[in-house]
PDB file of N, CA and C in Angstrom:
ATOM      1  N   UNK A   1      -9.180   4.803   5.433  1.00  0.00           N
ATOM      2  CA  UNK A   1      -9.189   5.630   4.261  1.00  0.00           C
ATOM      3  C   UNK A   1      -9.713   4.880   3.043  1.00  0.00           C
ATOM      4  N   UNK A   2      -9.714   3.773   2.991  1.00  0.00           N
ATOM      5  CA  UNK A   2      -9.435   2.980   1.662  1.00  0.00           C
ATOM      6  C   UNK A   2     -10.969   1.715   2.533  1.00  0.00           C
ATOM      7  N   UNK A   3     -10.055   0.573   2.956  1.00  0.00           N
ATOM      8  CA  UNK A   3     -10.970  -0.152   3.182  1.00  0.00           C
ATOM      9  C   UNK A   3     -11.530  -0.402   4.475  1.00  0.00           C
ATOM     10  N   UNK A   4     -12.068  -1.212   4.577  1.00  0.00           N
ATOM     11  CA  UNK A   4     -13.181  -1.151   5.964  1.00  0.00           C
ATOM     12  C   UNK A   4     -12.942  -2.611   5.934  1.00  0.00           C
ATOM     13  N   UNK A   5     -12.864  -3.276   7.250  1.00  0.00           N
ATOM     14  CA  UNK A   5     -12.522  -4.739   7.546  1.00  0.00           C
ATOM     15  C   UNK A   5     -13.922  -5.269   7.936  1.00  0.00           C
ATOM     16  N   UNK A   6     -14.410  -6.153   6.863  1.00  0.00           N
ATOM     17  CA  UNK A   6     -15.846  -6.892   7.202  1.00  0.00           C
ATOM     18  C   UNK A   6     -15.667  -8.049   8.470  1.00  0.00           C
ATOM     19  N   UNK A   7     -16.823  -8.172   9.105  1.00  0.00           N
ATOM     20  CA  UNK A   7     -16.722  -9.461   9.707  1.00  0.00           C
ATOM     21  C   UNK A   7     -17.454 -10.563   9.539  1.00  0.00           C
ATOM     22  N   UNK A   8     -18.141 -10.641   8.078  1.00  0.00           N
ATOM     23  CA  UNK A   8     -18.391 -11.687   7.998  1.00  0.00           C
ATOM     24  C   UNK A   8     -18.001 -12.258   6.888  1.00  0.00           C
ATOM     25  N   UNK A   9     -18.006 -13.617   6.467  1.00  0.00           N
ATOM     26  CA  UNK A   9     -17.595 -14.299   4.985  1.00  0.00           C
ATOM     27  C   UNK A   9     -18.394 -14.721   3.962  1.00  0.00           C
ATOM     28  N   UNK A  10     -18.156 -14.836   2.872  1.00  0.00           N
ATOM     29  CA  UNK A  10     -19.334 -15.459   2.065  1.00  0.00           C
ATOM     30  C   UNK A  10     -19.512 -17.025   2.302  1.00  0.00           C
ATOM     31  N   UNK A  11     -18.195 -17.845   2.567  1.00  0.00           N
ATOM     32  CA  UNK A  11     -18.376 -19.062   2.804  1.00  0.00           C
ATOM     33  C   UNK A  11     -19.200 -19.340   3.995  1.00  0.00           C
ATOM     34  N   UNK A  12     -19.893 -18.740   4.959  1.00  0.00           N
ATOM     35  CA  UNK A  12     -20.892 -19.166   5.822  1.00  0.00           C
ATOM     36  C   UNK A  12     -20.068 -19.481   7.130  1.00  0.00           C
ATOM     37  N   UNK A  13     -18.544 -19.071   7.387  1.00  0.00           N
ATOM     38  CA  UNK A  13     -18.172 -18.963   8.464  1.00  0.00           C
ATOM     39  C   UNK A  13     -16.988 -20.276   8.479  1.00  0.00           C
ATOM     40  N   UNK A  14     -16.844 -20.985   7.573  1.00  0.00           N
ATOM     41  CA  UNK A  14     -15.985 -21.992   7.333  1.00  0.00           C
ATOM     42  C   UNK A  14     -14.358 -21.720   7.171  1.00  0.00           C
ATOM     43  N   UNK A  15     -14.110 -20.037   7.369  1.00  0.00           N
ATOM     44  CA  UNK A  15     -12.806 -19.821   7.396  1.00  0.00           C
ATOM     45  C   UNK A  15     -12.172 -18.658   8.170  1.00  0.00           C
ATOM     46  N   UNK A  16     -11.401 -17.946   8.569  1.00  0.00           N
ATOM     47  CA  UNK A  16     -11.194 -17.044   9.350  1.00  0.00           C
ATOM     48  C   UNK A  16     -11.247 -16.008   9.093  1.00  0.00           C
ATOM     49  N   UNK A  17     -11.111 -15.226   9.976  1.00  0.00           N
ATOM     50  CA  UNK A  17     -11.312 -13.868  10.120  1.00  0.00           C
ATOM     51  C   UNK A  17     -10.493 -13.047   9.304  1.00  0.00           C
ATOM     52  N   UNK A  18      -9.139 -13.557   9.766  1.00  0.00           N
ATOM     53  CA  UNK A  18      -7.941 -13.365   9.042  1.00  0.00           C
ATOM     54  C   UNK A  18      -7.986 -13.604   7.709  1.00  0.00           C
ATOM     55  N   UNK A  19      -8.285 -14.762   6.960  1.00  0.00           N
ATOM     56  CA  UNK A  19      -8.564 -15.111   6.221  1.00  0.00           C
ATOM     57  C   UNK A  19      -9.535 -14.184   4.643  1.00  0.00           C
ATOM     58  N   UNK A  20     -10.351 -13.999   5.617  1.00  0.00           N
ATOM     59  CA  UNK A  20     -11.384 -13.125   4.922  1.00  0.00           C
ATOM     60  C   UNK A  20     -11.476 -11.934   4.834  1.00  0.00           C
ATOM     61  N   UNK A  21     -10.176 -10.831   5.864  1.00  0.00           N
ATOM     62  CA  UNK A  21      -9.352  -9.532   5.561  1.00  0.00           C
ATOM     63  C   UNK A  21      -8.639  -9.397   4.188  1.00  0.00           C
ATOM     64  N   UNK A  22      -7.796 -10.904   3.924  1.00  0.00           N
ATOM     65  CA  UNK A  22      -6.823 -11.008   3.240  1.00  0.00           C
ATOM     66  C   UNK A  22      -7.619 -10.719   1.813  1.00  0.00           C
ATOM     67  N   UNK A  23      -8.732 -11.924   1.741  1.00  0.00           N
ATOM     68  CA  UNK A  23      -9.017 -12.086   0.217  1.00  0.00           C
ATOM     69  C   UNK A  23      -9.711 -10.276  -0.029  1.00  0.00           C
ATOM     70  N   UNK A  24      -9.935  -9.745   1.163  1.00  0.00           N
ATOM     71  CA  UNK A  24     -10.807  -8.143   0.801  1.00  0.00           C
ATOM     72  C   UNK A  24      -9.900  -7.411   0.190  1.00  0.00           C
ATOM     73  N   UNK A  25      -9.218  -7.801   1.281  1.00  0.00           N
ATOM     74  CA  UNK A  25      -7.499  -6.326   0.480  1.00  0.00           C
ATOM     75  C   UNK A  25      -7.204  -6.550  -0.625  1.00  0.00           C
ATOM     76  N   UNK A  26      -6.937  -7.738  -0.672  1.00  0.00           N
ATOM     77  CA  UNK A  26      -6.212  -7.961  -2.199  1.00  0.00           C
ATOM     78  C   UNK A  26      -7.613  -8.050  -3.368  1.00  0.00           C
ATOM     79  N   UNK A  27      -8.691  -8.222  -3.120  1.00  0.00           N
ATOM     80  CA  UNK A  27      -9.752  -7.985  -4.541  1.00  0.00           C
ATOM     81  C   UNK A  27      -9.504  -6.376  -4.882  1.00  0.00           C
ATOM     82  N   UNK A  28      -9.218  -6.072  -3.730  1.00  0.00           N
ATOM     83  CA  UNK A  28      -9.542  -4.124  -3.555  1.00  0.00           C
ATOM     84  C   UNK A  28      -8.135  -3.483  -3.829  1.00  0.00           C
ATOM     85  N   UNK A  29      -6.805  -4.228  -3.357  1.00  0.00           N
ATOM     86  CA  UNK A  29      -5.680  -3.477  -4.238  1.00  0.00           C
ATOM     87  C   UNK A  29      -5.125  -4.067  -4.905  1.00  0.00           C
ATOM     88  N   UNK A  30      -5.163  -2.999  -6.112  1.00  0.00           N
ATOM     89  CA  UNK A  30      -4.620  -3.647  -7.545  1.00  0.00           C
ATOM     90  C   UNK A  30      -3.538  -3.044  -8.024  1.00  0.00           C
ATOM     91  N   UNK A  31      -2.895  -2.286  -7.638  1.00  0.00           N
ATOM     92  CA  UNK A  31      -1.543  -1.322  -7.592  1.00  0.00           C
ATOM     93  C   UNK A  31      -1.221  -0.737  -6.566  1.00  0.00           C
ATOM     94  N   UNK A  32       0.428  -0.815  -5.901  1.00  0.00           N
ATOM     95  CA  UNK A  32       1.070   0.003  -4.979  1.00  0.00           C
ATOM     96  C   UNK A  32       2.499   0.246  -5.512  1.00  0.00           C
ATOM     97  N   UNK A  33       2.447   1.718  -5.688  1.00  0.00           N
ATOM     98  CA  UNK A  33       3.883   1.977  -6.355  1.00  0.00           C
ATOM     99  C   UNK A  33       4.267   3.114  -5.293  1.00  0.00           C
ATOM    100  N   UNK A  34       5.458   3.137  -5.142  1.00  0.00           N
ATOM    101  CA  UNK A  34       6.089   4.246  -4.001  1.00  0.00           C
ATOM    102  C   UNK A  34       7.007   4.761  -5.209  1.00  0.00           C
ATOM    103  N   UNK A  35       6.810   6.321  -5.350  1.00  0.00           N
ATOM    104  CA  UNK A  35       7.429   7.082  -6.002  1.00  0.00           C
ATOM    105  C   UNK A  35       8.342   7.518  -5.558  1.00  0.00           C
ATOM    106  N   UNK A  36      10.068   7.552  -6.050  1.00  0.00           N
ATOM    107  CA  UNK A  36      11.382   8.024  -5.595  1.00  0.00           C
ATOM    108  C   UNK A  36      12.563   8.252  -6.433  1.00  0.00           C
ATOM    109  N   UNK A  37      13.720   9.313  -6.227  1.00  0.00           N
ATOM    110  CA  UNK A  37      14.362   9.518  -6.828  1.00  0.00           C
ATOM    111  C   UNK A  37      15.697   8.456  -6.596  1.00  0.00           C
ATOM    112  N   UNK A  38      15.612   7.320  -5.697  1.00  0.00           N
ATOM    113  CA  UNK A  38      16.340   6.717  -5.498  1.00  0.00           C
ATOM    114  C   UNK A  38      17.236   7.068  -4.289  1.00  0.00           C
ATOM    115  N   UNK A  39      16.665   7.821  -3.169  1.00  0.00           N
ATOM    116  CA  UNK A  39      17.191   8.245  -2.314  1.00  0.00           C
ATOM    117  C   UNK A  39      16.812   7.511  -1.088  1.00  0.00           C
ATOM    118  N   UNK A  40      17.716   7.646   0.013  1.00  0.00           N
ATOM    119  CA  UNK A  40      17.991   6.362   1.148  1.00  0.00           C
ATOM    120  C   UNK A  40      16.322   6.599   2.126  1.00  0.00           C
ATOM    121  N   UNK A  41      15.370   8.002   1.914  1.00  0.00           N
ATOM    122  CA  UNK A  41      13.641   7.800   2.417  1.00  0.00           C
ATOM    123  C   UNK A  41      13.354   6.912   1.395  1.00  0.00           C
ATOM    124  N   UNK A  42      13.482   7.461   0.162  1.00  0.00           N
ATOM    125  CA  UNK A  42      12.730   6.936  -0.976  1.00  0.00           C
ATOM    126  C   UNK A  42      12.515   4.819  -1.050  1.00  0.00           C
ATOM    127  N   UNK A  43      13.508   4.668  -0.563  1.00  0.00           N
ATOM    128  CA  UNK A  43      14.448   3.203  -0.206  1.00  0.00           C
ATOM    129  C   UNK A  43      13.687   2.236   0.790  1.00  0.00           C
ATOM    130  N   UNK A  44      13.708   3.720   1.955  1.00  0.00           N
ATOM    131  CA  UNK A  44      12.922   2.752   3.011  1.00  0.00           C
ATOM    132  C   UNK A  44      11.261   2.916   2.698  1.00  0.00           C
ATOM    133  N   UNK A  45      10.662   3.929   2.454  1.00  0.00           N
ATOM    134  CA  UNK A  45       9.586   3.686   2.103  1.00  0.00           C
ATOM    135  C   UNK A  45       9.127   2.207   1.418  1.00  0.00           C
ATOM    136  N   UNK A  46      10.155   2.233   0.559  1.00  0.00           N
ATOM    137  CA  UNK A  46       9.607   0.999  -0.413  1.00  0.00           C
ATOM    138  C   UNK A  46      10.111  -0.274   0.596  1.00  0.00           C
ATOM    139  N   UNK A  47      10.672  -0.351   0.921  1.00  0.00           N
ATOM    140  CA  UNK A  47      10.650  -1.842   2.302  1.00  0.00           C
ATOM    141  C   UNK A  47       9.536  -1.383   3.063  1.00  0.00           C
ATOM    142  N   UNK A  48       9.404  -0.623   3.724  1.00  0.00           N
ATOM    143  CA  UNK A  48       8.519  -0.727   4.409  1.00  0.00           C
ATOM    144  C   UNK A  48       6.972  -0.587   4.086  1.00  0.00           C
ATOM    145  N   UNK A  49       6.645  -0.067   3.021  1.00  0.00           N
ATOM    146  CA  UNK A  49       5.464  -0.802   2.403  1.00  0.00           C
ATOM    147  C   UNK A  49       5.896  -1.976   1.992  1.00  0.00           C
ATOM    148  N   UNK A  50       6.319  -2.845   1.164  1.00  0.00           N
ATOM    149  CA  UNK A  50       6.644  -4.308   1.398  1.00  0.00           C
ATOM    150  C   UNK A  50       6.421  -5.070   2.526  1.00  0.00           C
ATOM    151  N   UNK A  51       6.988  -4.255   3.337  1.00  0.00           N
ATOM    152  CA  UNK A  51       6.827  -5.013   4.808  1.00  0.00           C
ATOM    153  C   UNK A  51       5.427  -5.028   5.408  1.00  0.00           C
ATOM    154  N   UNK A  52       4.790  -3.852   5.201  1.00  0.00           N
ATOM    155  CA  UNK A  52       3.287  -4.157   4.981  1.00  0.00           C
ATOM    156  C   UNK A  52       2.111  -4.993   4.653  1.00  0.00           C
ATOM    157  N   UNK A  53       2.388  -4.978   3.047  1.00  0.00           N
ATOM    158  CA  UNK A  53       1.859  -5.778   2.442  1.00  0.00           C
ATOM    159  C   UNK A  53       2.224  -7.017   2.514  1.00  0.00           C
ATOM    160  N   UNK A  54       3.144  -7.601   2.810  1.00  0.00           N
ATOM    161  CA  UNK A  54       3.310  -8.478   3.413  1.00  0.00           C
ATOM    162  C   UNK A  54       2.588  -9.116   5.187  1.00  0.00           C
ATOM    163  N   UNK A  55       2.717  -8.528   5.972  1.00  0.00           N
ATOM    164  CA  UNK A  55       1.778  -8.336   6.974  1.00  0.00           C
ATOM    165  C   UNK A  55       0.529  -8.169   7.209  1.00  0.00           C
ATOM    166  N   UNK A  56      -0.072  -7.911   5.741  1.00  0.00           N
ATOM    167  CA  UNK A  56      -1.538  -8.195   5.286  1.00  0.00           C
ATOM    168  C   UNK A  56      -1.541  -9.047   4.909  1.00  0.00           C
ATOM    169  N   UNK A  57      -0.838  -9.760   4.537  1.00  0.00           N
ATOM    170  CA  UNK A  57      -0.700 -11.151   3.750  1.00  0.00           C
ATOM    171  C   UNK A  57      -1.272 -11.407   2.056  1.00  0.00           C
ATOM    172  N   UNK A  58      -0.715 -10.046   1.514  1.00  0.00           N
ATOM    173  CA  UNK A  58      -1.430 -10.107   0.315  1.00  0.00           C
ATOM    174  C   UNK A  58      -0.041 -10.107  -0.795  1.00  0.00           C
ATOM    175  N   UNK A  59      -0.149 -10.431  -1.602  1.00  0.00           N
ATOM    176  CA  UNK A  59       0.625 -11.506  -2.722  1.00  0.00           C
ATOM    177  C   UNK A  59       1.176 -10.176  -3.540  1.00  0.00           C
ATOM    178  N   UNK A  60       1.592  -9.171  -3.023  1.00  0.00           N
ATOM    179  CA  UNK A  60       1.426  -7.760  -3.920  1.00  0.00           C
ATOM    180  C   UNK A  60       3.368  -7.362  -3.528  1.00  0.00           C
ATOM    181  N   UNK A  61       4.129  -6.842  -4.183  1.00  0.00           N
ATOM    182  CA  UNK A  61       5.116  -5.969  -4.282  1.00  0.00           C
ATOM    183  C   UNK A  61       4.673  -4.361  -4.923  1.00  0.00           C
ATOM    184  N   UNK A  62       5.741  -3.680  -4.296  1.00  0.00           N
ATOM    185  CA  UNK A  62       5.174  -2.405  -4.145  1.00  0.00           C
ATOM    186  C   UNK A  62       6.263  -1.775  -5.541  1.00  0.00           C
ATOM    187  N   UNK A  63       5.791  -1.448  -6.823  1.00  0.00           N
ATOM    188  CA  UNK A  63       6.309  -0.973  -7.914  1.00  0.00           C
ATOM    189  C   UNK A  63       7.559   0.383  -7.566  1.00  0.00           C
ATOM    190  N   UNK A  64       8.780   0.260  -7.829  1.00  0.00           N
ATOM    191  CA  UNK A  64       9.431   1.296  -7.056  1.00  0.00           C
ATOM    192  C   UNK A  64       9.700   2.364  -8.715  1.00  0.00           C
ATOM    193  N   UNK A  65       8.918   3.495  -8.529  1.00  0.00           N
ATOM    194  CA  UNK A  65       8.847   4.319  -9.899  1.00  0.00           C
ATOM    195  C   UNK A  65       9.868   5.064  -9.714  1.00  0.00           C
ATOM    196  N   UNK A  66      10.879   5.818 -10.416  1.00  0.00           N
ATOM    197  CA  UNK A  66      11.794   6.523 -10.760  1.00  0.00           C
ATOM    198  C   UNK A  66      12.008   7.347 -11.373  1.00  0.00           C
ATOM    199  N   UNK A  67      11.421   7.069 -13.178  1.00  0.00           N
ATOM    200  CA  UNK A  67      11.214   7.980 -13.281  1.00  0.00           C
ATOM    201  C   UNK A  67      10.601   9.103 -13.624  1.00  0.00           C
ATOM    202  N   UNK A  68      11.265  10.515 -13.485  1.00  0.00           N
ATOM    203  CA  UNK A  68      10.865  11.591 -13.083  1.00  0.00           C
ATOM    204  C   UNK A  68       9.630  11.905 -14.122  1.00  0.00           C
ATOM    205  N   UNK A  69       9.486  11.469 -15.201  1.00  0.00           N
ATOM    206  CA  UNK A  69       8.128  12.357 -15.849  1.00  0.00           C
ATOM    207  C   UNK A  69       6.903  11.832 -15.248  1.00  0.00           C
ATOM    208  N   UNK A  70       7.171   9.847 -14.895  1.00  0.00           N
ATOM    209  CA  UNK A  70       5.760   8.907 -14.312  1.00  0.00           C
ATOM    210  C   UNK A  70       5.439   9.959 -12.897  1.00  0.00           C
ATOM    211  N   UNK A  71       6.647  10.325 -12.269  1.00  0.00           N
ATOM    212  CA  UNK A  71       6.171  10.937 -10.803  1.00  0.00           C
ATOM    213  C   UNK A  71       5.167  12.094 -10.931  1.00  0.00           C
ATOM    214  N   UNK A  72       5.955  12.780 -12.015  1.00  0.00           N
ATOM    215  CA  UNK A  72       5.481  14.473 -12.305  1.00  0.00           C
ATOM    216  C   UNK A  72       3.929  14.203 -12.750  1.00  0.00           C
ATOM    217  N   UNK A  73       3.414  13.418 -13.225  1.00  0.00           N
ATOM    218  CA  UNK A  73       2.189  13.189 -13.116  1.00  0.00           C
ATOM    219  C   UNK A  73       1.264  12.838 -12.593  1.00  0.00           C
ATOM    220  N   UNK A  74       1.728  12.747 -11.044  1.00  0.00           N
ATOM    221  CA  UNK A  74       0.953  12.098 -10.077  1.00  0.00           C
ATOM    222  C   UNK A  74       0.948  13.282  -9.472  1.00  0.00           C
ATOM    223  N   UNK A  75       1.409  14.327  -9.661  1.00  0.00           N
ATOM    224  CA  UNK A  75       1.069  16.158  -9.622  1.00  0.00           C
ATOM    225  C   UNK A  75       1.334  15.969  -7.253  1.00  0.00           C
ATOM    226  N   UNK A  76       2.725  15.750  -8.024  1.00  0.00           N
ATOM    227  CA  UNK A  76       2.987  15.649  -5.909  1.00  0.00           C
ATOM    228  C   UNK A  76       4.416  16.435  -6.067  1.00  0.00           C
ATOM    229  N   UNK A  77       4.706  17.125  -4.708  1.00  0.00           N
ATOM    230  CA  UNK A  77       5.670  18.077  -4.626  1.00  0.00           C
ATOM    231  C   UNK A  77       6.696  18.033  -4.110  1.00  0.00           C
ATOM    232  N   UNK A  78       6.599  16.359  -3.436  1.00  0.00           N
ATOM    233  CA  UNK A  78       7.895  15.548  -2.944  1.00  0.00           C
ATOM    234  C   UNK A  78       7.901  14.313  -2.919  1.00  0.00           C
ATOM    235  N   UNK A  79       9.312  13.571  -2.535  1.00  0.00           N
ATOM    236  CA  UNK A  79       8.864  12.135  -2.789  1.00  0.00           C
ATOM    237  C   UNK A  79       9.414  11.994  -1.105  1.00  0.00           C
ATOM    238  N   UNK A  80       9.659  10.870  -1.171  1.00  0.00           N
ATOM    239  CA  UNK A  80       9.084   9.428  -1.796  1.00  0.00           C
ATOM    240  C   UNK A  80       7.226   9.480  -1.333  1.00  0.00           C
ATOM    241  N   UNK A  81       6.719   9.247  -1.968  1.00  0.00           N
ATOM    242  CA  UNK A  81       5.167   9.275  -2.218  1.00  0.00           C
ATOM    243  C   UNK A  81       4.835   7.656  -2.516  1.00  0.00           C
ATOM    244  N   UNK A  82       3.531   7.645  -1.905  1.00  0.00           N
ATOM    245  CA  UNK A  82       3.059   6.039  -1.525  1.00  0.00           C
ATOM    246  C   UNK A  82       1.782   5.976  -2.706  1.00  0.00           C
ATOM    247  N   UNK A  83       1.519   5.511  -3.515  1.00  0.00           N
ATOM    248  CA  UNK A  83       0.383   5.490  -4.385  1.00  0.00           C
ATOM    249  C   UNK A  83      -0.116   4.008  -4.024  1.00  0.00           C
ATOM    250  N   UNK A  84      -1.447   3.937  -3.944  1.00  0.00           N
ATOM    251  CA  UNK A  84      -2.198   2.834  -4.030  1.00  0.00           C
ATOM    252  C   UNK A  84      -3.555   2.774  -4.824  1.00  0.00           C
ATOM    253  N   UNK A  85      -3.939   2.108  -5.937  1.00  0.00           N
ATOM    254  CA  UNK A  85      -4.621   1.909  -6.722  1.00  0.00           C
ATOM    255  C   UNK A  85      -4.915   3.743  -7.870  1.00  0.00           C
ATOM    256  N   UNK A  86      -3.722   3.923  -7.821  1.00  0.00           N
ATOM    257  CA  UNK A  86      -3.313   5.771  -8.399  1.00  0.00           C
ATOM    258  C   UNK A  86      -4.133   6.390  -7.723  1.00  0.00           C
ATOM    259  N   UNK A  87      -4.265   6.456  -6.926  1.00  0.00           N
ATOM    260  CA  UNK A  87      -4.455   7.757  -5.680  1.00  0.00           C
ATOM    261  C   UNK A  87      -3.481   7.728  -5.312  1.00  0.00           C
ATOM    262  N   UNK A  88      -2.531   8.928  -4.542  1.00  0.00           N
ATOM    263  CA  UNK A  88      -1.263   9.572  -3.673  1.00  0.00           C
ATOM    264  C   UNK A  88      -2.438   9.394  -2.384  1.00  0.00           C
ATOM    265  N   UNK A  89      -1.605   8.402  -1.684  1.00  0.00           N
ATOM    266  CA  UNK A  89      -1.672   8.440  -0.331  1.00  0.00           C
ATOM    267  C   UNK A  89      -0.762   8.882   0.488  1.00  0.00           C
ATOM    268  N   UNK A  90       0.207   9.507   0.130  1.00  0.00           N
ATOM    269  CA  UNK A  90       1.232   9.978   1.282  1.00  0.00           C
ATOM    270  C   UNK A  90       1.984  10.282   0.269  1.00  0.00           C
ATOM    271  N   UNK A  91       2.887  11.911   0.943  1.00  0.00           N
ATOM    272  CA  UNK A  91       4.464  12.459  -0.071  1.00  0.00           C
ATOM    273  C   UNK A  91       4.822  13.119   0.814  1.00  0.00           C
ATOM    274  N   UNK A  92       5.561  12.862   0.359  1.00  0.00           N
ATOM    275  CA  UNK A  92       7.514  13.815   1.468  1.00  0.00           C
ATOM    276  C   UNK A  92       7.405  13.540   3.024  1.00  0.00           C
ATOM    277  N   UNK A  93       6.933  12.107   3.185  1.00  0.00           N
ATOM    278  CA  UNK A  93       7.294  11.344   4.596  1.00  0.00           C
ATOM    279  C   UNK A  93       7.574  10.170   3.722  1.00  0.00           C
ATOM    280  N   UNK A  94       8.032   9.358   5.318  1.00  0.00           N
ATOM    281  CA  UNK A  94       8.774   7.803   5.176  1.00  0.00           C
ATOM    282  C   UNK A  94       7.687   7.034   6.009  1.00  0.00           C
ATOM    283  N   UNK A  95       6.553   6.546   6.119  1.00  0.00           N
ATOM    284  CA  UNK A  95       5.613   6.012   6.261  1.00  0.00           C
ATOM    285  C   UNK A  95       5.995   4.985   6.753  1.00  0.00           C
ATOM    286  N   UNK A  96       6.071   4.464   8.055  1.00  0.00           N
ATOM    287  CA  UNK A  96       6.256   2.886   8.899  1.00  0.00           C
ATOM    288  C   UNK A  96       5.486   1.942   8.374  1.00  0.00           C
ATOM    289  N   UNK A  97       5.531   0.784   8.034  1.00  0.00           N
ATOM    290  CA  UNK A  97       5.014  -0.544   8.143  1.00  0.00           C
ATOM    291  C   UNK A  97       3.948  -0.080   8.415  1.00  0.00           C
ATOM    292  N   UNK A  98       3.780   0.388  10.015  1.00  0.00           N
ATOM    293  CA  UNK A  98       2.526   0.394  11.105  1.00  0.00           C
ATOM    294  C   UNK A  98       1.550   1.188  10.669  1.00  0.00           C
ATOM    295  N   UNK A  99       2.030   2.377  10.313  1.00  0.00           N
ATOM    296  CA  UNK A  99       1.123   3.598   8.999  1.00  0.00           C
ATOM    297  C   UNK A  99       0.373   3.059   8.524  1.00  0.00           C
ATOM    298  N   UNK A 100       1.228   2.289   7.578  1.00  0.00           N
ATOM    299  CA  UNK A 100       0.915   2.028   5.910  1.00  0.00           C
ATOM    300  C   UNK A 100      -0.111   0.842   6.061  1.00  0.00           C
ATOM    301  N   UNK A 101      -0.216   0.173   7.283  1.00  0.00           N
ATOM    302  CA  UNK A 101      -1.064  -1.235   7.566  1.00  0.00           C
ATOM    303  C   UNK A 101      -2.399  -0.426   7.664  1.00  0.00           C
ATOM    304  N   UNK A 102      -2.003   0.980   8.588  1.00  0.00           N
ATOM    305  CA  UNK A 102      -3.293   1.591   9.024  1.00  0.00           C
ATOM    306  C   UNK A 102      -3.690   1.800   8.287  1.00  0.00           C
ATOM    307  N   UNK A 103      -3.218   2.558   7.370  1.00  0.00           N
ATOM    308  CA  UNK A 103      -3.602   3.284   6.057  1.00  0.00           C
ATOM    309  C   UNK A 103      -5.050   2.506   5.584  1.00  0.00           C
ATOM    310  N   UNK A 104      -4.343   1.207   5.173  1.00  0.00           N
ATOM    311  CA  UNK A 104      -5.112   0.379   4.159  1.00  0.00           C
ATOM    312  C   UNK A 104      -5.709   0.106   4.732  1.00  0.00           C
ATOM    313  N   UNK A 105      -6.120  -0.400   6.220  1.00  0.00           N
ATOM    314  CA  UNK A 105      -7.109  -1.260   7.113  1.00  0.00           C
ATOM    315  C   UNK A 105      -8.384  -0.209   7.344  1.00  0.00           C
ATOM    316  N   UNK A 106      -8.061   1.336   7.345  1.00  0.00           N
ATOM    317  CA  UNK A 106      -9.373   2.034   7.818  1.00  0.00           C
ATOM    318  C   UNK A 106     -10.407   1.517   7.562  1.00  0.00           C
TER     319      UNK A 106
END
């Protein structure tokens, strides 16, 4: 949806693969906030994007928004809702780790 995993590096091949996913994601996300009213989806959403982004290996925590006027403007009709770089990528599910990796890796 978002990014596309290159396979090659600018350094001329001097570092990994892995390596060179990491620095893509993170030039490319610059905000992840999971929108919630503080409820036990709303909760896990936000670990489990953490747990994500973490598993990308990118240096990012996921902003946990609350409240209700910041949500109402992201014009969504349930929560907990996954925002990444303010696009709504997901509302009114609880999105796995495994999702949310997909999500970002397309």
């Amino acid at each position: 949806m978002f990014f596309k995993k290159e396979n090659s590096c600018a350094c001329g091949g001097a570092c990994s693969d892995q390596n060179t996913q990491e620095f893509q994601l993170s030039d490319e996300i610059k905000s992840v906030k999971v929108l919630g009213s503080c409820c036990k989806n709303c909760h896990i959403l936000k670990e489990n994007t953490d747990a994500a982004l973490k598993e990308l290996g990118l240096n990012i925590n996921a902003e946990y928004v609350t409240d209700i006027q910041k949500i109402m403007a992201y014009n969504i009709l349930s929560t907990p809702a996954l925002v990444i770089n303010e696009q709504v990528i997901s509302a009114g599910k609880v999105l796995s780790s495994a999702e949310i990796v997909k999500m970002i890796t397309k």
